[in-house]
Protein backbone atom coordinates (compact mmCIF):
# COMPACT_ATOMS: atom_id res chain seq x y z
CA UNK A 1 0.00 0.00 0.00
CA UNK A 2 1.01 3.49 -0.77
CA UNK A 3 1.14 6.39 2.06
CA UNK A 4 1.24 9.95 0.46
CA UNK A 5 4.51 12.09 2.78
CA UNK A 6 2.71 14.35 5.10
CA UNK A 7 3.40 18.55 4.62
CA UNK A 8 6.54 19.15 6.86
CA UNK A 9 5.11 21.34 9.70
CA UNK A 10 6.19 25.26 10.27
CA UNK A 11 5.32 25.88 13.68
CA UNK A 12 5.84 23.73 17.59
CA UNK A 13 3.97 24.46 20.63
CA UNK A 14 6.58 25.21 23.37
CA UNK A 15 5.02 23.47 26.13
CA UNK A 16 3.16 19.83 24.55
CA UNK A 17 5.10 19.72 21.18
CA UNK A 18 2.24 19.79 18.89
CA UNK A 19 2.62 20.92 15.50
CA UNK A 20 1.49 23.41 13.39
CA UNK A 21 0.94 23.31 9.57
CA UNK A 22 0.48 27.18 8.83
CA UNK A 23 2.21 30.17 9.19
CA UNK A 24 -1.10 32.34 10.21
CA UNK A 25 -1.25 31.09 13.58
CA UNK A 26 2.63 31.43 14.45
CA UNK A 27 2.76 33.48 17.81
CA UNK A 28 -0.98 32.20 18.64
CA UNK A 29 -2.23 30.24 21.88
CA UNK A 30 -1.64 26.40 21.16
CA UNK A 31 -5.33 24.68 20.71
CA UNK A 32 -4.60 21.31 21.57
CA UNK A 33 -6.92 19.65 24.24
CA UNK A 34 -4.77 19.07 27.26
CA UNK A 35 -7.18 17.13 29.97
CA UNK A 36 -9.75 19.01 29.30
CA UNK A 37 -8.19 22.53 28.91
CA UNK A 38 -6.64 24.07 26.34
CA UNK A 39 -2.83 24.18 26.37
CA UNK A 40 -0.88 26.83 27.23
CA UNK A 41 2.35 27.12 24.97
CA UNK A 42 2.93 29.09 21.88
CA UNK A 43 3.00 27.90 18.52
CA UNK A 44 6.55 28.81 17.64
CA UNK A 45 8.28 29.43 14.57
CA UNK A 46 10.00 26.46 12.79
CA UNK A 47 9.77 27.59 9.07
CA UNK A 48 14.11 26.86 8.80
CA UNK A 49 14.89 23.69 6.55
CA UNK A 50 17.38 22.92 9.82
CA UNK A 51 14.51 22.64 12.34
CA UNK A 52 12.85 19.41 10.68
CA UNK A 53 13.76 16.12 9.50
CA UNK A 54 11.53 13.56 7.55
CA UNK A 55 11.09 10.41 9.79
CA UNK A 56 13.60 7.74 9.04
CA UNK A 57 11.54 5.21 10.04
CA UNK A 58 8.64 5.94 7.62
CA UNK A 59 10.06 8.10 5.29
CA UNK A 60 7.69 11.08 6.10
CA UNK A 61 4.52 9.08 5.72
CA UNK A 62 3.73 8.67 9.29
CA UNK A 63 2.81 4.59 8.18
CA UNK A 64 5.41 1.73 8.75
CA UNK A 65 4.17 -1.53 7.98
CA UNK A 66 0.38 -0.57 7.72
CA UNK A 67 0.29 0.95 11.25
CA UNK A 68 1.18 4.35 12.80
CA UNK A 69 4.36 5.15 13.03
CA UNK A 70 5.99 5.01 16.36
CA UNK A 71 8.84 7.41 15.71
CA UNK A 72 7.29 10.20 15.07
CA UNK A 73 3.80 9.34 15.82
CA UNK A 74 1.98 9.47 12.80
CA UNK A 75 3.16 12.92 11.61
CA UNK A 76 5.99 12.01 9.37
CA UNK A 77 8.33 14.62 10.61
CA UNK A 78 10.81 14.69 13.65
CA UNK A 79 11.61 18.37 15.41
CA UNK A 80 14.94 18.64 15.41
CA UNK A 81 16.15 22.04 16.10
CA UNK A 82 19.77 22.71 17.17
CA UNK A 83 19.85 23.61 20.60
CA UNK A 84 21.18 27.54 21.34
CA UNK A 85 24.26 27.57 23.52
CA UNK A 86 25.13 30.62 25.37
CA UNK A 87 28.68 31.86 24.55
CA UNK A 88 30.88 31.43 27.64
CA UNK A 89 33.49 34.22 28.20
CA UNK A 90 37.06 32.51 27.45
């Protein structure tokens, strides 16, 4: 069977990790149900080529052998943003 890749995200919420998938609501409240409330991170930008990488696993799909993918559960992309080091006085 044949999984179509899945549109590489542009936004993360900075407290439960969710994803966004347009640039209109970068900045916004996150929307995603969190037991029963509303959760209370930020989508944040992620719009850099370097903040993403297609799932190994399923090769962006979010399928692997006709189930969800446990990688990057079911969304075909993996946030991978460097992490920002502060610059220590030498």
């Amino acid at each position: 069977m044949y999984y179509q890749t899945k549109q590489q995200p542009v936004a993360v919420c900075t407290v439960c990790g969710a994803f966004g998938y347009s640039t209109r609501y970068i900045g916004e409240r996150c929307g995603k149900p969190d037991g029963g409330r509303r959760c209370m991170g930020i989508r944040s930008r992620a719009t850099d080529g370097a903040d993403w990488k297609r799932c190994p696993k399923c090769g962006g799909t979010g399928r692997y052998e006709g189930d969800e993918c446990g990688l990057c559960l079911n969304r075909g992309w993996l946030y991978v943003r460097p992490a920002v080091h502060e610059a220590t006085p030498g």
